[in-house]
Protein backbone atom coordinates (compact mmCIF):
# COMPACT_ATOMS: atom_id res chain seq x y z
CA UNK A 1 34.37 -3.20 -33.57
CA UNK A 2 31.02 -5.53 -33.03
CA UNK A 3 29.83 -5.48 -28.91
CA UNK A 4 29.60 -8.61 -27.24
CA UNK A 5 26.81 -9.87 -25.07
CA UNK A 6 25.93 -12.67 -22.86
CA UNK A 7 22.82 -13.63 -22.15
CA UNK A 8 21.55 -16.54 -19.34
CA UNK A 9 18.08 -16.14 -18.40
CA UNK A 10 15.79 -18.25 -16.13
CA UNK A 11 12.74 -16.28 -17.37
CA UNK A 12 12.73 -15.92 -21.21
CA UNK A 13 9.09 -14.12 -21.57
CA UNK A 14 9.78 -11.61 -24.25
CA UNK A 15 13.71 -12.46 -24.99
CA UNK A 16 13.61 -12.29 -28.43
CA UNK A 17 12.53 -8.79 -28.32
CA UNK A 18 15.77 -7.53 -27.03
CA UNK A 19 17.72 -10.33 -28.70
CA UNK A 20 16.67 -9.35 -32.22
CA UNK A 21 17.83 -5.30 -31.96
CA UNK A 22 21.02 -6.65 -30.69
CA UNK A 23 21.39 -8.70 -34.04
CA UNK A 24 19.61 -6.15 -36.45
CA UNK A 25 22.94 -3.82 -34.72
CA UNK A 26 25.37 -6.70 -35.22
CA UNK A 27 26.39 -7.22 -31.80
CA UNK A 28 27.84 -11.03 -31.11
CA UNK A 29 25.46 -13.21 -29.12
CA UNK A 30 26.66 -15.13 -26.80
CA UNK A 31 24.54 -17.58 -24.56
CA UNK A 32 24.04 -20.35 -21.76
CA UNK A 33 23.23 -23.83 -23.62
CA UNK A 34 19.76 -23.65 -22.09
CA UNK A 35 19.09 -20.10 -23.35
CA UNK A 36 20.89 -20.45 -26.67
CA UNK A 37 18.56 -23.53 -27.16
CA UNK A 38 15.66 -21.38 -26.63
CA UNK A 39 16.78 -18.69 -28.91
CA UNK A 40 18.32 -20.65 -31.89
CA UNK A 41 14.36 -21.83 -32.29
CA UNK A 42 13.95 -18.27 -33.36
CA UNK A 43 16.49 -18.39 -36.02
CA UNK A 44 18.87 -15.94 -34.23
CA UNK A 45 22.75 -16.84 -34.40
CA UNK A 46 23.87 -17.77 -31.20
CA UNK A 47 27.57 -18.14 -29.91
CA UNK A 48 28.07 -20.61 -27.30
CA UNK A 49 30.19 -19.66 -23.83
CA UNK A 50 31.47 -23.21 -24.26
CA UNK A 51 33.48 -22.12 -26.84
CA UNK A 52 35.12 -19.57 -24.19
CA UNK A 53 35.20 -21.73 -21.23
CA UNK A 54 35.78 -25.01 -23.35
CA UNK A 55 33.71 -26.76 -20.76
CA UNK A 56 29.91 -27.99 -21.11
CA UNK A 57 27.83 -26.95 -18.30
CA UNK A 58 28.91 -29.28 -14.94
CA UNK A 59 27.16 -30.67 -12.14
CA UNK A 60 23.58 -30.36 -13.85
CA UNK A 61 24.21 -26.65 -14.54
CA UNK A 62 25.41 -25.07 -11.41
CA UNK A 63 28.86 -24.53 -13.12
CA UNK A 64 28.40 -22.73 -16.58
CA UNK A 65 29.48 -19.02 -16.49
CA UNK A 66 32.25 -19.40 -13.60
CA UNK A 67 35.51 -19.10 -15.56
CA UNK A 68 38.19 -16.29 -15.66
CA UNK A 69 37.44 -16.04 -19.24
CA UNK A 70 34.15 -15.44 -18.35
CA UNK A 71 34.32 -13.30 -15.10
CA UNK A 72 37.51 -11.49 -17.63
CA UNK A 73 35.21 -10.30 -19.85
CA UNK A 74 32.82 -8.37 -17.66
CA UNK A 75 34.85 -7.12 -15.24
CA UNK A 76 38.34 -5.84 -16.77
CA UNK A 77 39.06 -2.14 -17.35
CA UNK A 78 38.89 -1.10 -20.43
CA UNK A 79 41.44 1.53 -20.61
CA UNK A 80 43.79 0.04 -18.11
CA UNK A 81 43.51 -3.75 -18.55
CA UNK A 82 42.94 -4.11 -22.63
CA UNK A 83 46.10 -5.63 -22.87
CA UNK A 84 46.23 -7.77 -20.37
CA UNK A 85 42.93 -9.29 -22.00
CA UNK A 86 43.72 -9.76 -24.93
CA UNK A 87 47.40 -11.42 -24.06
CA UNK A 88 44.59 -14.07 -22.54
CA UNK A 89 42.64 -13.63 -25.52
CA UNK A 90 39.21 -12.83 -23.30
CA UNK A 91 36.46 -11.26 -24.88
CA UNK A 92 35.19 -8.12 -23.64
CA UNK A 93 31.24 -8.32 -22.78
CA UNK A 94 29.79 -4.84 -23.69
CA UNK A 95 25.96 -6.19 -21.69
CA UNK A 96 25.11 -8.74 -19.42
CA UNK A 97 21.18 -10.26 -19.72
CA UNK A 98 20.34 -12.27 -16.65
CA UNK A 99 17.81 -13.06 -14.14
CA UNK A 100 18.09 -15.94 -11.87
CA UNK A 101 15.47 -18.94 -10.95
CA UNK A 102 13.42 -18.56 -7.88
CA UNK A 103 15.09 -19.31 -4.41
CA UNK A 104 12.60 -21.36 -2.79
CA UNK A 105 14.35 -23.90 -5.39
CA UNK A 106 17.73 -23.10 -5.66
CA UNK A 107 20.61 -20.69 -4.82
CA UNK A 108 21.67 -19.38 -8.16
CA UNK A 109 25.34 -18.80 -7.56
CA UNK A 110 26.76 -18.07 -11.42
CA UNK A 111 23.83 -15.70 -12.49
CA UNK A 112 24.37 -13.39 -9.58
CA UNK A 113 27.66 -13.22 -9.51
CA UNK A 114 27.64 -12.26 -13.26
CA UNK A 115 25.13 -9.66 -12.55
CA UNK A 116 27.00 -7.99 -9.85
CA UNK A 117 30.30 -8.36 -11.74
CA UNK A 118 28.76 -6.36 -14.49
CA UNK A 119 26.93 -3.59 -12.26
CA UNK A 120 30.43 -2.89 -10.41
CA UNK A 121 31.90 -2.52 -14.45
CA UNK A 122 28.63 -0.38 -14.96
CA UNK A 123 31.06 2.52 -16.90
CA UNK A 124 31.29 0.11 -19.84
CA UNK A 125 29.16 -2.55 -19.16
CA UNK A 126 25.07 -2.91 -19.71
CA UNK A 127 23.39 -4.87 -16.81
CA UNK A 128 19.84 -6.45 -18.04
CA UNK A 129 17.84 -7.69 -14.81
CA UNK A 130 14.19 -6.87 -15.71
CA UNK A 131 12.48 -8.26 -18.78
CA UNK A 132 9.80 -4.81 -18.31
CA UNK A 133 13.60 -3.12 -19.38
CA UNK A 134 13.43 -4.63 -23.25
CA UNK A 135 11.53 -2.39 -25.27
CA UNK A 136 13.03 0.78 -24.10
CA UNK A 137 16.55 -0.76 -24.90
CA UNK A 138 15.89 -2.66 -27.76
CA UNK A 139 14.65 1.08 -29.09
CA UNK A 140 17.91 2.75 -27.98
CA UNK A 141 20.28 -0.32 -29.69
CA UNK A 142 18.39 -0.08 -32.89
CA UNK A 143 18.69 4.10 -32.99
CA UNK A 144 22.47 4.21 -31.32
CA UNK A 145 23.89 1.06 -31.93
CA UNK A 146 24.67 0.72 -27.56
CA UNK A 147 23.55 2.37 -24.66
CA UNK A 148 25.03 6.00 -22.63
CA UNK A 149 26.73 6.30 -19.25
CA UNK A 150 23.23 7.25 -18.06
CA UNK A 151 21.70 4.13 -19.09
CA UNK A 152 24.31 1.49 -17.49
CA UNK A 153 24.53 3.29 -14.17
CA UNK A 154 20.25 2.92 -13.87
CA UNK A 155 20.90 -0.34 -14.81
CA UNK A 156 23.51 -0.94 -12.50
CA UNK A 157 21.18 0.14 -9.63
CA UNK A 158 18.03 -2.30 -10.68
CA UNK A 159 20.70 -4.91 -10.99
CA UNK A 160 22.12 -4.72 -7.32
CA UNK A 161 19.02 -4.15 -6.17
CA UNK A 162 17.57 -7.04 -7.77
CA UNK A 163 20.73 -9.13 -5.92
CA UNK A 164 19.93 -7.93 -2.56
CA UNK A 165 16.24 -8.84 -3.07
CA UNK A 166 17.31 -12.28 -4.13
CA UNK A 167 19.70 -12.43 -1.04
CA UNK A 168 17.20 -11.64 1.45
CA UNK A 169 14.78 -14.51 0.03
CA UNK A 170 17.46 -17.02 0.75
CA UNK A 171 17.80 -15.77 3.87
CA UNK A 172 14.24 -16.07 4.32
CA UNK A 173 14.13 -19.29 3.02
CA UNK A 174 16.95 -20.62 5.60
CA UNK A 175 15.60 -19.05 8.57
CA UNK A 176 11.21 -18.29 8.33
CA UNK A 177 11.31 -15.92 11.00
CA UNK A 178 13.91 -13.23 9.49
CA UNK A 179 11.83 -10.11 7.99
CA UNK A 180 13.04 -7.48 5.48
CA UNK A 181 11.41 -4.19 3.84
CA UNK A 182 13.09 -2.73 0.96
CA UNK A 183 11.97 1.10 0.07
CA UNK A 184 13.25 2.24 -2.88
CA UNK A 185 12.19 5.37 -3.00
CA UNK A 186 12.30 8.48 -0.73
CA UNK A 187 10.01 11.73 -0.37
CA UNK A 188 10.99 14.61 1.93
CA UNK A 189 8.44 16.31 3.37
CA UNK A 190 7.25 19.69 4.60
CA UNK A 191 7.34 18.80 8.00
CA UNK A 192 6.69 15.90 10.53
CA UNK A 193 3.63 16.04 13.41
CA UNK A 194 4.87 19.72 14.27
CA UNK A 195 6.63 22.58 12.01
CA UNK A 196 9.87 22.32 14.01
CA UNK A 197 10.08 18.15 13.12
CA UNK A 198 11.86 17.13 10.01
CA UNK A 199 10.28 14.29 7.64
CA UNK A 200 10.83 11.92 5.13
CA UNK A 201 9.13 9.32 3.50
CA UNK A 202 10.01 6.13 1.86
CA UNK A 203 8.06 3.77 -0.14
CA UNK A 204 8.04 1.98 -3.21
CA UNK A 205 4.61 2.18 -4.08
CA UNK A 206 1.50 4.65 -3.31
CA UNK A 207 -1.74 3.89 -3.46
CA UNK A 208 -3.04 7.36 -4.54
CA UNK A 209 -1.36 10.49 -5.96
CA UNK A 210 -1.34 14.72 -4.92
CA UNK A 211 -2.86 16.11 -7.95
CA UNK A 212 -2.76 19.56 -6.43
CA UNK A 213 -1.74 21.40 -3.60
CA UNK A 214 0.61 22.17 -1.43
CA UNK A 215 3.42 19.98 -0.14
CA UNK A 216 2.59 17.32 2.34
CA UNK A 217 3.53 16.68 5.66
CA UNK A 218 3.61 13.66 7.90
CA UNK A 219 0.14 13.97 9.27
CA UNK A 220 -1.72 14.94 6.15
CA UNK A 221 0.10 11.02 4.98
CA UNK A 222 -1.26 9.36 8.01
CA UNK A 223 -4.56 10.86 7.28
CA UNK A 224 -4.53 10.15 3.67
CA UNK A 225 -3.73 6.62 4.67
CA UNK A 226 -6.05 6.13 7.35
CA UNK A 227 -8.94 7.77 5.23
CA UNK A 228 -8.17 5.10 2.52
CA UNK A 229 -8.41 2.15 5.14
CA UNK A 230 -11.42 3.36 5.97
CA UNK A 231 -13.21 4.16 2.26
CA UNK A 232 -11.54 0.33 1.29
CA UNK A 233 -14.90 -1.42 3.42
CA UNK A 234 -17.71 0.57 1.05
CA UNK A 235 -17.31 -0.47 -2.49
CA UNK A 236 -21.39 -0.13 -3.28
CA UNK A 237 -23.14 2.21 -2.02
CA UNK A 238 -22.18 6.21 -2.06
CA UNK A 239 -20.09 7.00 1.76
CA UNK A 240 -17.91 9.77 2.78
CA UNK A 241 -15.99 9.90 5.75
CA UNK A 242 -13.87 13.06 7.50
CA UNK A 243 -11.54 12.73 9.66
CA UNK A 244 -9.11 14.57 11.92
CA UNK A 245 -6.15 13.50 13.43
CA UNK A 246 -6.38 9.96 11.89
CA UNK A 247 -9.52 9.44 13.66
CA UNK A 248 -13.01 9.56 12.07
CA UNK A 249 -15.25 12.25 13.32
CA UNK A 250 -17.99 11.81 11.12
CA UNK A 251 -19.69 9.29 8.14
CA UNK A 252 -22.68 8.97 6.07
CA UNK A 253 -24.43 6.77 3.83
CA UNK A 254 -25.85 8.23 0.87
CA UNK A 255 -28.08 7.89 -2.15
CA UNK A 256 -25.26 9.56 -3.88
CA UNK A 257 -22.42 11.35 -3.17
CA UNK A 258 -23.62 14.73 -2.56
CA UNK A 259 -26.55 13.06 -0.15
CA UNK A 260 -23.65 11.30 1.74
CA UNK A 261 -21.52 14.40 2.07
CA UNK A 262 -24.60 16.52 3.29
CA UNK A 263 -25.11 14.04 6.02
CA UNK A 264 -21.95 13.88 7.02
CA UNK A 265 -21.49 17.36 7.82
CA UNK A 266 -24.64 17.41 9.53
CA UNK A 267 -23.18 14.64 11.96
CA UNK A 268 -20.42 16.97 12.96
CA UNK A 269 -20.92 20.11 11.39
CA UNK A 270 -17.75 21.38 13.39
CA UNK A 271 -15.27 19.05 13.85
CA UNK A 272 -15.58 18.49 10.37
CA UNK A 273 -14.02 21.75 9.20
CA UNK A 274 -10.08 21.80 8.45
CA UNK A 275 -10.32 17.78 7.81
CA UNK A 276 -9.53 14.95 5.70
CA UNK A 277 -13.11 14.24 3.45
CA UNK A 278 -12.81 11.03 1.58
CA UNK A 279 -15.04 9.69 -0.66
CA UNK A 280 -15.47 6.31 -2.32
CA UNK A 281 -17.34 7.35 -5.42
CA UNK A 282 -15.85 9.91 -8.30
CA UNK A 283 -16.64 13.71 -7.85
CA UNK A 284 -19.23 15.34 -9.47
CA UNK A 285 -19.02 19.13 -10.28
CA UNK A 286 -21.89 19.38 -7.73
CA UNK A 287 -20.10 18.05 -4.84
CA UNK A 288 -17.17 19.91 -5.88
CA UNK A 289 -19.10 23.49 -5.41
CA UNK A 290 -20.79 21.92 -2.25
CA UNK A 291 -17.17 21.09 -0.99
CA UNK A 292 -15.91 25.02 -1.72
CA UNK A 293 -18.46 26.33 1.04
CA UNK A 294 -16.25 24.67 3.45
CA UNK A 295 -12.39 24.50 4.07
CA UNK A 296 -10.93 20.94 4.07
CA UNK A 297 -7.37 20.05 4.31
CA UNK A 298 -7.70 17.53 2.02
CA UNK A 299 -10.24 15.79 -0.60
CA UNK A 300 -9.62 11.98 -1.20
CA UNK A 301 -11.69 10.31 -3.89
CA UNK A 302 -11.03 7.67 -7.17
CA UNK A 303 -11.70 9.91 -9.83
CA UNK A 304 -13.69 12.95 -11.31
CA UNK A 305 -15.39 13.89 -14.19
CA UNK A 306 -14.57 17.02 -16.44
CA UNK A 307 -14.59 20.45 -14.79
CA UNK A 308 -14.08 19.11 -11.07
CA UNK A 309 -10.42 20.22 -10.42
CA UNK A 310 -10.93 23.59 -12.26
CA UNK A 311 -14.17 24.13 -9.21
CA UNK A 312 -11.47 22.72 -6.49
CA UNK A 313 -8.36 24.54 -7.04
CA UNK A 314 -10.47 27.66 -6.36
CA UNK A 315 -9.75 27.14 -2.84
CA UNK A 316 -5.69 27.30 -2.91
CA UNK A 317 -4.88 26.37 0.66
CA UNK A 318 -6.31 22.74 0.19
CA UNK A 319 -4.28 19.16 -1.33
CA UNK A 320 -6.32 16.82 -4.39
CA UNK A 321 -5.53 13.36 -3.58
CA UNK A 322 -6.76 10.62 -6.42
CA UNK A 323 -6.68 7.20 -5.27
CA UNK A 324 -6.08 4.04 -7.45
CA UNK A 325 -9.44 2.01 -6.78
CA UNK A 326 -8.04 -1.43 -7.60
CA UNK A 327 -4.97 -1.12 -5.01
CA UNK A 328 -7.51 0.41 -2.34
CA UNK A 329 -10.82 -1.54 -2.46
CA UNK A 330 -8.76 -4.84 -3.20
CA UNK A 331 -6.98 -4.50 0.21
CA UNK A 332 -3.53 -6.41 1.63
CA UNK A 333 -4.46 -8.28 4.38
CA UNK A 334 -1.84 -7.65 6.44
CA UNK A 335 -0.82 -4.39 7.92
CA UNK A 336 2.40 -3.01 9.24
CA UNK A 337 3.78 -0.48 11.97
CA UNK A 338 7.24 0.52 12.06
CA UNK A 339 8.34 2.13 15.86
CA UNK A 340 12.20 2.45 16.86
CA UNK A 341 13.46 -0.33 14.81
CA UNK A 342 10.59 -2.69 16.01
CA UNK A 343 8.45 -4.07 13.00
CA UNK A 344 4.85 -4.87 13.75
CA UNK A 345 2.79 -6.98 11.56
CA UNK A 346 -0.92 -8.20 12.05
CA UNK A 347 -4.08 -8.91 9.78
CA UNK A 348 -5.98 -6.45 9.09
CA UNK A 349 -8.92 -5.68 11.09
CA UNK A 350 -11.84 -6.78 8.21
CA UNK A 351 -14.48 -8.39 9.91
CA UNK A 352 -16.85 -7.02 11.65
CA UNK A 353 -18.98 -8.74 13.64
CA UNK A 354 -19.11 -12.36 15.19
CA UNK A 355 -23.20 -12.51 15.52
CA UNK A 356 -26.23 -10.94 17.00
CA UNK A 357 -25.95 -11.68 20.38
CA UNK A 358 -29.10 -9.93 21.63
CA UNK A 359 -28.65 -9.59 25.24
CA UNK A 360 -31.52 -7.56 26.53
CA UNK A 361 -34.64 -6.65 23.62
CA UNK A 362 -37.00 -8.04 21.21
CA UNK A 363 -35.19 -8.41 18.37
CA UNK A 364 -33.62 -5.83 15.53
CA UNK A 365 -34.97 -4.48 12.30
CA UNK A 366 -33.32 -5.20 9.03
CA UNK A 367 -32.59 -1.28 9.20
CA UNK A 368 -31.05 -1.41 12.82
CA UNK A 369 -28.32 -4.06 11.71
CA UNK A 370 -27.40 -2.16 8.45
CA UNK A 371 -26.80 0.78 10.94
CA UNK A 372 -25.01 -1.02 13.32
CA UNK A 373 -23.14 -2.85 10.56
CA UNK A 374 -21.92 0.61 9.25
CA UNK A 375 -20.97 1.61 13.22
CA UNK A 376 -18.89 -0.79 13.61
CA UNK A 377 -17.02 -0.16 10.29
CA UNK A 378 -16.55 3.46 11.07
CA UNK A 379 -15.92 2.34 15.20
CA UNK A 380 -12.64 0.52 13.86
CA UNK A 381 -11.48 3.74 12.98
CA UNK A 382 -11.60 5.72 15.92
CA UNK A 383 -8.89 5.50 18.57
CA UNK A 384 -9.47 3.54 21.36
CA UNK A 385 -11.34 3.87 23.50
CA UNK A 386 -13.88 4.39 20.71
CA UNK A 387 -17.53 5.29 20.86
CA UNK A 388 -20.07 6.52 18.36
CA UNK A 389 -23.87 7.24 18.10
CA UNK A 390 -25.34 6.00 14.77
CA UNK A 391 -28.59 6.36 13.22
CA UNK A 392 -29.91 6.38 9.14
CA UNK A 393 -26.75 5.35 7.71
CA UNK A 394 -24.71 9.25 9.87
CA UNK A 395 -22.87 8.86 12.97
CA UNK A 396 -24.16 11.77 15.02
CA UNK A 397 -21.26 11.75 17.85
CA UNK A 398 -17.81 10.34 18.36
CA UNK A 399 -15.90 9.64 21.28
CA UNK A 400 -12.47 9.21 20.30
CA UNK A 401 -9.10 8.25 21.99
CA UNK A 402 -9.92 8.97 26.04
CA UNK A 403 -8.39 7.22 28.77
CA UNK A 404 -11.54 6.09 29.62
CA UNK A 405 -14.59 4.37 27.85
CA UNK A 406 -17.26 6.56 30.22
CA UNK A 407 -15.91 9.68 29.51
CA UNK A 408 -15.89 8.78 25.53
CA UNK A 409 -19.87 7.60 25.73
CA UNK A 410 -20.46 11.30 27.38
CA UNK A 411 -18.63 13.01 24.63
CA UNK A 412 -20.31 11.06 21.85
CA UNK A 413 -23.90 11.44 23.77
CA UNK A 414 -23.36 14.88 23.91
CA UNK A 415 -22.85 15.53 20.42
CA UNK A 416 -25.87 13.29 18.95
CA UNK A 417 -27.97 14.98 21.41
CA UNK A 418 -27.86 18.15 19.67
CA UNK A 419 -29.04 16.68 16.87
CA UNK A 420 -30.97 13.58 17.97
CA UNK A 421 -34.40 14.52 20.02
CA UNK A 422 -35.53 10.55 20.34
CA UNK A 423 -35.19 7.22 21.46
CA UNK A 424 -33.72 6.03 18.39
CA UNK A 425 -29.97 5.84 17.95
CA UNK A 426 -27.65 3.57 18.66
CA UNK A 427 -24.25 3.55 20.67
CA UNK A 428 -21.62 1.23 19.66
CA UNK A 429 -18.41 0.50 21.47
CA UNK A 430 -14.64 -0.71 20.23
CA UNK A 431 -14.51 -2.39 23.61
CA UNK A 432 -16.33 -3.84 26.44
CA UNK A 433 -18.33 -1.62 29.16
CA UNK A 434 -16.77 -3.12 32.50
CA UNK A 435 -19.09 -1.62 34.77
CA UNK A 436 -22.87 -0.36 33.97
CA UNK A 437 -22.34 3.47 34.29
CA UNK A 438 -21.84 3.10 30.48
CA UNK A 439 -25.48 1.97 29.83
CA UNK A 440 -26.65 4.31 32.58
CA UNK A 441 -25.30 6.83 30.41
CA UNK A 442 -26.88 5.48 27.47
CA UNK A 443 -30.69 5.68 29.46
CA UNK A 444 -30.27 9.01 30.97
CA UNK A 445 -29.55 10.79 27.65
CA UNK A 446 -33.04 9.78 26.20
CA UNK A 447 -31.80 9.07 22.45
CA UNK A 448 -30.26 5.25 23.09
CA UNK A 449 -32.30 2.84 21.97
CA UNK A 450 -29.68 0.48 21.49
CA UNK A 451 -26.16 -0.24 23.06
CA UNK A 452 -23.46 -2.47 20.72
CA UNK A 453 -20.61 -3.84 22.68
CA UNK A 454 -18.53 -6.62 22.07
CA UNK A 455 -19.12 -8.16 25.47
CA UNK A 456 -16.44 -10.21 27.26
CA UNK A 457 -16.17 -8.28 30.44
CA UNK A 458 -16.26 -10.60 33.54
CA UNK A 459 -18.97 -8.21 34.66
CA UNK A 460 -21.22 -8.77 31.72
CA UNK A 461 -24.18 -9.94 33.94
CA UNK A 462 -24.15 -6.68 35.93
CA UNK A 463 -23.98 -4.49 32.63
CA UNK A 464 -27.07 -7.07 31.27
CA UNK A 465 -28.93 -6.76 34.44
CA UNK A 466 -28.54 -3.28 34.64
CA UNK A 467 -29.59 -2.59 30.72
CA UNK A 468 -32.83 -4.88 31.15
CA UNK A 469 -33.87 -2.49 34.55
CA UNK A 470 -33.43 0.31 32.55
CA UNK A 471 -35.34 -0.58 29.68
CA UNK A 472 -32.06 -0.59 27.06
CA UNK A 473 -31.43 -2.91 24.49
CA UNK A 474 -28.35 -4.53 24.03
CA UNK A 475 -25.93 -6.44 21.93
CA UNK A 476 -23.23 -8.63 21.97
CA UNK A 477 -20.91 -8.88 19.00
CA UNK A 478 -18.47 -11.23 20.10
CA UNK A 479 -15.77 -8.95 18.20
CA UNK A 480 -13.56 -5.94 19.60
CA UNK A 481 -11.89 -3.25 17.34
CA UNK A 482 -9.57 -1.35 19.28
CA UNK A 483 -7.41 1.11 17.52
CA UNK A 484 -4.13 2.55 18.89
């Protein structure tokens, strides 16, 4: 007995593919007058569902497919209700192809209906949603003639999930405001923020894969994800980052990678260990062996060349993570935060500065604004309130997350000091100083020679005055990166 299938397609791309396996396997084509049009110029044979319905396509083509005859065919039993069929002499439809046009023009009505009629019938019906689904079928009707159990239920899934997409957009469409996120896929992990917290996550897409390692939990994800943010601003030269707790505690510049790393963990020699290193350039096997003198959580970088993994699997208790440089470096401009059924969308934070605004000084050096360029790149990712020291393309001291911008600029002052011996540096600030003890901070430690803020405070002229009696320079960005 021949199989039967029914094909209405807004998209055609790549039809005839499909379309000529079914033939070559002697299945009955039958088509929508606009499809069969389409195909018939490839010399197929094509059956017409007017000869079913024994109407032509109504009301400009929103009736064509929505007939018992039609409807019969896809959705009737075939062990209980063969009878019945053919005492109403309705075809059985063995595969549905459909995909629907777009909804900012129309509400398809037939196509989707057919489609979820045939994904509720999935035990002995084929549902056809995705032209990407072709060659692998077309492969399986040429070497079996139809398609397994297996195959129709997968199918049936794409095909309802392709109708609830469609849905949504039409809600969309009918009221701007409504929002929807669709994960269709699910990952449990090893644990949440603590060992006694249970995890999952769900996504449809990563931006980067676990090449080795051991399982992942909640935090190493954030991390992963707020390394990536990070690396996305440096596609030239060589940078590496490390963070810890999804906040950056130290960066370099480099020459090349290895120069960037070894600056990096001079910044911060100790917060450093245990972290999350990310890179923006592929691993060499010399960075690898420089990486294996220290423990890191996690290593985050595009690619490597040969004999990197073999150095880096050495250490066991440690994760590979390879990112995909075209979905991280070519970044969404929006970003999302789910909390408690609350969806938050903004833009992303990707500029950096409004202008030099010197406030107090005599001008900066091409090499002070690359540094303070960099600061305020690696600023954005520190939690609020955020402070770091910069100087030569390394931030020497962090500040991260306190409850109080003074107490931040002593933590960050104290760590560059240990390394810093000279009016030199540069402090840079996520937020405005709203009183002067910050930049009395700044003079006292002897290693400031210039203080980035964004300014805005309404005591700006007191922080000003007080910079200019204490001999500090200072700068006005005219742009604030918190991060909570």
């Amino acid at each position: 007995m021949a199989f039967n299938v029914l094909i209405s397609v807004y998209d055609k791309e790549n039809l005839d593919i499909i379309v000529s396996s079914l033939q070559k396997s002697n299945w009955n084509i039958w088509a929508t007058s606009g499809t069969a049009k389409y195909l018939e110029k490839f010399g197929f044979k094509i059956n017409k569902i007017e000869n079913i319905t024994g109407f032509e396509k109504l009301f400009e083509g929103k009736v064509k497919t929505l007939h018992p005859k039609i409807f019969g065919g896809i959705l009737f039993d075939r062990e209980k209700h063969r009878e019945e069929a053919e005492s109403f002499g309705i075809i059985p439809f063995d595969m549905i192809i459909c995909n629907f046009y777009p909804s900012a023009n129309e509400v398809d009505i037939g196509g989707p209906a057919m489609v979820r009629a045939a994904a509720k019938n999935w035990k002995w019906v084929a549902v056809v949603v995705d032209k990407n689904d072709y060659h692998w079928i077309a492969q399986k009707i040429e070497k079996y003639g139809k398609l397994d159990e297996n195959d129709r239920k997968k199918l049936a899934y794409k095909a309802f999930l392709y109708t609830t997409k469609y849905d949504l957009q039409i809600l969309k469409k009918f009221n701007p405001s409504f929002n929807f996120k669709i994960f269709e896929k699910s990952q449990k992990l090893i644990y949440g923020e603590n060992p006694h917290q249970n995890a999952e996550m769900f996504y449809n897409q990563l931006r980067w894969e676990k090449l080795w390692g051991r399982e992942l939990s909640l935090t190493n994800i954030l991390d992963i994800e707020e390394s990536l943010d990070f690396i996305s601003q440096f596609k030239d030269r060589p940078v590496c980052g490390i963070f810890k707790h999804t906040s950056i505690c130290t960066s370099a510049i480099g020459e090349n990678i290895e120069d960037a790393y070894l600056k990096a963990i001079k910044g911060d020699p100790v917060s450093s260990f245990g972290g999350v290193v990310v890179f923006n350039k592929n691993l060499t096997k010399e960075i690898a062996n420089l990486l294996n003198e220290r423990f890191f959580d996690i290593i985050v970088f595009p690619d490597y060349e040969d004999g990197v993994l073999d150095i880096l699997k050495k250490k066991k208790r440690r994760r590979l993570i390879k990112f995909f440089a075209e979905k991280v470096f070519y970044v969404d401009s929006m970003e999302e935060r789910m909390r408690s059924g609350i969806l938050l969308r903004q833009d992303k934070d990707l500029e950096v500065l409004k202008s030099y605004d010197v406030k107090v000084g005599d001008g900066l050096t091409d090499s002070e604004k690359r540094d303070i360029e960099f600061g305020l790149r690696v600023v954005k990712h520190i939690k609020s309130n955020g402070v770091c020291v910069v100087w030569g393309g390394v931030v020497w001291g962090v500040g991260s997350g306190g409850v109080n911008r003074v107490d931040m600029v002593k933590i960050a002052l104290e760590r560059a000091k240990e390394k810093i011996k000279e009016k030199k540096a540069i402090l840079i600030s996520d937020g405005f100083f709203p009183f002067p003890d910050a930049v009395e901070l700044c003079a006292k430690s002897g290693i400031i020679k210039w203080v980035v803020e964004p300014g805005g405070s309404k005591n700006d002229d007191l922080v000003i005055k007080r910079a200019k009696e204490l001999g500090l320079n200072l700068v006005f960005t005219g742009l604030r990166h918190f991060r909570h």
